[in-house]
N, C-alpha and C. Protein backbone atom coordinates (compact mmCIF):
# COMPACT_ATOMS: atom_id res chain seq x y z
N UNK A 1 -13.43 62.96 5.45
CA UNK A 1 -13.77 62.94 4.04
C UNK A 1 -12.56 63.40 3.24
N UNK A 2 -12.21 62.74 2.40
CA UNK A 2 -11.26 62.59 1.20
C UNK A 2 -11.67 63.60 0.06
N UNK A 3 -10.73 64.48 0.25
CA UNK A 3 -10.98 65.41 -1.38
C UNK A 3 -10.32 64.86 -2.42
N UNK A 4 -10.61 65.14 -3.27
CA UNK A 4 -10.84 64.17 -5.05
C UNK A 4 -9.52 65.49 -5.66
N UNK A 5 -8.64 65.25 -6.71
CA UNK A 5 -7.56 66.06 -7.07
C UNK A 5 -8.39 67.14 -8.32
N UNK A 6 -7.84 67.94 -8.17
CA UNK A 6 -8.71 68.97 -9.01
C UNK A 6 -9.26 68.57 -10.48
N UNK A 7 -8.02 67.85 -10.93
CA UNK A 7 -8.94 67.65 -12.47
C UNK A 7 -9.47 66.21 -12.16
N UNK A 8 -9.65 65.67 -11.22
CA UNK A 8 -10.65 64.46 -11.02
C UNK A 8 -12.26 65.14 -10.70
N UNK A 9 -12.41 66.21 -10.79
CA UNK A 9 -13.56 66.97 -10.29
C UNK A 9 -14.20 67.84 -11.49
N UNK A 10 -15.41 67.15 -11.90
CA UNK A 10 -16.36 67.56 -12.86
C UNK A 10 -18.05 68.13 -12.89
N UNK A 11 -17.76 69.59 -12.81
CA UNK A 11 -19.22 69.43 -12.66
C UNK A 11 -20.07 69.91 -14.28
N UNK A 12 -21.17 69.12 -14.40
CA UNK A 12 -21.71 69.99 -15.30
C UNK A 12 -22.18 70.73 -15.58
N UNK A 13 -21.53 71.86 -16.96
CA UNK A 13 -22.08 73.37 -17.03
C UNK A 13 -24.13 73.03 -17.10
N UNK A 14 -24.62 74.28 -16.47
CA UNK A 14 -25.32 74.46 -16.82
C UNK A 14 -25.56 75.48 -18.08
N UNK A 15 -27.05 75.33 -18.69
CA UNK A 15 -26.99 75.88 -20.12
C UNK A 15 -28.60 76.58 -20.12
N UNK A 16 -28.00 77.73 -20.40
CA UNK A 16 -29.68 79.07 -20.46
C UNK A 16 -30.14 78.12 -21.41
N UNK A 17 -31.87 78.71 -21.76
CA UNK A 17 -32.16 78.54 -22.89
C UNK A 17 -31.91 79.15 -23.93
N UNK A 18 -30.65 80.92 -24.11
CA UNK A 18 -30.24 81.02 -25.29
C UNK A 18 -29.33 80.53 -25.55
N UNK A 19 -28.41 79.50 -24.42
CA UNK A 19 -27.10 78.65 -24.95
C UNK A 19 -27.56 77.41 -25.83
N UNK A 20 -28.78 76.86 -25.10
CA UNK A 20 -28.99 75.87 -25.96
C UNK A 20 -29.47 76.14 -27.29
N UNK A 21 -30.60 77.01 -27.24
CA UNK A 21 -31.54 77.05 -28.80
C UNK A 21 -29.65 77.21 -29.35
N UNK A 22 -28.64 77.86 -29.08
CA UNK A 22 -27.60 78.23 -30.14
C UNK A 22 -26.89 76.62 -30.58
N UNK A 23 -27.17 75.68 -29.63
CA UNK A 23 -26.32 74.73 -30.16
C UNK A 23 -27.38 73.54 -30.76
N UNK A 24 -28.93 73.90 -30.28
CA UNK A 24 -29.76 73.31 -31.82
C UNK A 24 -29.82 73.89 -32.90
N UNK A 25 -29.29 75.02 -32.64
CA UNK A 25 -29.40 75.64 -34.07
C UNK A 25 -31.51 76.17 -34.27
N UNK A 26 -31.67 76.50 -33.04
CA UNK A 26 -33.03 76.85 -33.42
C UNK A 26 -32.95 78.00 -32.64
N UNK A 27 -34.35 78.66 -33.08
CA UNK A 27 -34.99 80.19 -32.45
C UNK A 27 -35.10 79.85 -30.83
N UNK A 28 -34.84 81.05 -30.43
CA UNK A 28 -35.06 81.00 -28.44
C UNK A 28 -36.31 80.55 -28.66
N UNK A 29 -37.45 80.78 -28.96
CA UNK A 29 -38.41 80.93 -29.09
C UNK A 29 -39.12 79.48 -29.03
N UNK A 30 -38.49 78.96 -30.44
CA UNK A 30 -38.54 77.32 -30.90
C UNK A 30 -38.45 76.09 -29.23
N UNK A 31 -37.18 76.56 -28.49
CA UNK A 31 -36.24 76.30 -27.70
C UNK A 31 -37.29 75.81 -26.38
N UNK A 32 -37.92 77.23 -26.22
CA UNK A 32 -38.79 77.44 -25.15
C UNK A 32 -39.69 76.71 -25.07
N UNK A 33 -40.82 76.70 -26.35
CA UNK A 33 -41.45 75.88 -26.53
C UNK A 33 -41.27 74.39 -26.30
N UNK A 34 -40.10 73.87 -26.71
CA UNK A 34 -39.68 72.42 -26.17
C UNK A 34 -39.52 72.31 -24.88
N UNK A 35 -38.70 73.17 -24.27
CA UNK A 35 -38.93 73.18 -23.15
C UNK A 35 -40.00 73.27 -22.00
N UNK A 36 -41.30 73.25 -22.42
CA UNK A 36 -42.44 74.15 -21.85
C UNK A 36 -42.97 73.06 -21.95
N UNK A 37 -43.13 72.34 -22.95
CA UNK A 37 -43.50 70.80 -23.74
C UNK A 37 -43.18 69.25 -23.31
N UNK A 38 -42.08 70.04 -22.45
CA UNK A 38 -41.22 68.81 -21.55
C UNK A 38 -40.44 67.60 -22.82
N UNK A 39 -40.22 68.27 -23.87
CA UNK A 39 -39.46 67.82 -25.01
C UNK A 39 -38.28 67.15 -24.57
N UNK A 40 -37.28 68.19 -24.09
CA UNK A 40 -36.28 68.15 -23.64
C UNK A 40 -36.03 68.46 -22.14
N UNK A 41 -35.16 67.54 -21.40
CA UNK A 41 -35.04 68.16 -20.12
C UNK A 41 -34.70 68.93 -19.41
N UNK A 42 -35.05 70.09 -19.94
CA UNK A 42 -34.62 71.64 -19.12
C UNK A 42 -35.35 71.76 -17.86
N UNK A 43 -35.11 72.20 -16.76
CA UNK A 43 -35.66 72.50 -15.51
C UNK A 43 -35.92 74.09 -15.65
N UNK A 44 -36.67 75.01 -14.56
CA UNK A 44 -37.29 76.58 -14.62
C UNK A 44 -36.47 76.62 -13.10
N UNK A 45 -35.58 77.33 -12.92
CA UNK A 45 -35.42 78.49 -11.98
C UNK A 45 -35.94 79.75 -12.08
N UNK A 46 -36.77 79.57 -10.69
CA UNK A 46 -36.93 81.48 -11.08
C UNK A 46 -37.49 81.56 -12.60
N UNK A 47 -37.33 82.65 -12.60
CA UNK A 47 -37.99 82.92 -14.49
C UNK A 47 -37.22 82.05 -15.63
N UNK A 48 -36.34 81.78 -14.98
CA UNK A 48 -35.36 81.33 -16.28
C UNK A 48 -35.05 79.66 -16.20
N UNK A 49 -35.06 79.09 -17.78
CA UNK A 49 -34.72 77.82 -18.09
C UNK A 49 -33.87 77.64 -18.26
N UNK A 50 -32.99 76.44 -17.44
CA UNK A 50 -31.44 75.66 -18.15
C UNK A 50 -31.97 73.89 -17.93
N UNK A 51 -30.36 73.67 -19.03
CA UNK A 51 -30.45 72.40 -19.35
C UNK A 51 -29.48 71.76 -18.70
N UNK A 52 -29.04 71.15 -18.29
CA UNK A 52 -27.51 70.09 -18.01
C UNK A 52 -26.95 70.09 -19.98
N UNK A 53 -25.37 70.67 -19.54
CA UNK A 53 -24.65 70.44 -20.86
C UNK A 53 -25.04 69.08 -21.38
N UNK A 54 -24.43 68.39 -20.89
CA UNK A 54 -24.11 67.37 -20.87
C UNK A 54 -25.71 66.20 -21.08
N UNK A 55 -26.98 66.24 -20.73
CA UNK A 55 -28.28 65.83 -21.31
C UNK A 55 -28.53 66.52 -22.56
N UNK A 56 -28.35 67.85 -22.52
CA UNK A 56 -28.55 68.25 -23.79
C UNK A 56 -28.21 67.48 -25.00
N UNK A 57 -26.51 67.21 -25.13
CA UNK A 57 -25.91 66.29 -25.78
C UNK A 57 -26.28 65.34 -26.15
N UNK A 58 -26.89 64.30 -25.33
CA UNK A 58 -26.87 63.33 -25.17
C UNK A 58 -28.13 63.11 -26.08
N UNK A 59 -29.11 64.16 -25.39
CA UNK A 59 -30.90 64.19 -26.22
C UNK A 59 -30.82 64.46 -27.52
N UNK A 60 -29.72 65.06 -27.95
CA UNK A 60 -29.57 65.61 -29.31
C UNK A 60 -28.54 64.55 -30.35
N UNK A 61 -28.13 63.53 -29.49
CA UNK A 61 -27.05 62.61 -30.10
C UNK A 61 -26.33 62.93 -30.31
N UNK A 62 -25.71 64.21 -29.85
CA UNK A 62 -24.25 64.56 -30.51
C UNK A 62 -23.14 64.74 -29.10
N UNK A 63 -21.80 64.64 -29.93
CA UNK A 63 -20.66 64.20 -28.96
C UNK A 63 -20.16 65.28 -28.22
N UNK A 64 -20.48 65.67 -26.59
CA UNK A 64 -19.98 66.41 -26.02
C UNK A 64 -18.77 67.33 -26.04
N UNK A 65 -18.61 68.03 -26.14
CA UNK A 65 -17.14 68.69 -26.37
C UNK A 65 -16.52 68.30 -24.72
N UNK A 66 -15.15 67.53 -24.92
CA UNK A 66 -14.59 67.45 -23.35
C UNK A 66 -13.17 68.70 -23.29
N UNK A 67 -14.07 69.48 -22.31
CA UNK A 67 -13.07 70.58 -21.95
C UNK A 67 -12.85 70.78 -20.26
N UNK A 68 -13.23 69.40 -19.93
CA UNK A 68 -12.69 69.08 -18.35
C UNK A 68 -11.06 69.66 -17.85
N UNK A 69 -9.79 69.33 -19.17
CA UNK A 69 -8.91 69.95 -18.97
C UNK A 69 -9.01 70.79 -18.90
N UNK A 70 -9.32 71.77 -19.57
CA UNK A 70 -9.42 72.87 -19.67
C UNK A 70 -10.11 74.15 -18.59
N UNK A 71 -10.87 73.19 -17.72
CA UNK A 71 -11.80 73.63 -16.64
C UNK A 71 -10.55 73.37 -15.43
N UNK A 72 -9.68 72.68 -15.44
CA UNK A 72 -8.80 72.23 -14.63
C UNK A 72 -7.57 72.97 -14.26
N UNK A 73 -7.51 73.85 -15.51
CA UNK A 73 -5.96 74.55 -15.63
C UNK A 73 -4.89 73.24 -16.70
N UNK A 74 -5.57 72.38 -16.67
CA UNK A 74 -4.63 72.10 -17.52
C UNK A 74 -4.67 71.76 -19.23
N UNK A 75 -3.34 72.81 -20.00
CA UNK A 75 -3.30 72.26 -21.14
C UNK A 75 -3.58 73.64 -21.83
């Protein structure tokens, strides 16, 4: 098996539910509820809810921030 060069390698952040309610701009609270609602696609570990960065985005229509370089060392 062939390893892939470091900045060819992306994984996506995962996101609590107080990272997200911060980038809807809503209450944890609000957040949860969608989540609980199956609104949005957050999954439950354990006690706690995350989202995929990157679905979040996507559910919300807005344009991902790409900081893959930046995850890479480079730049």
């Amino acid at each position: 098996m062939e390893l892939t060069k470091r900045e060819d390698v992306y994984m996506d952040k995962l996101l609590s539910l107080a990272e997200a309610s911060e980038i809807m701009n809503v209450s944890y609270s609000k957040a949860q509820k969608l989540a609980k609602a199956g609104e949005l696609p957050f999954r439950k570990l354990g006690k706690t809810w995350y989202i995929a960065r990157s679905a979040l985005y996507r559910e919300l229509g807005l344009k991902e921030p790409d900081d893959r370089k930046e995850m890479a060392g480079v730049g």
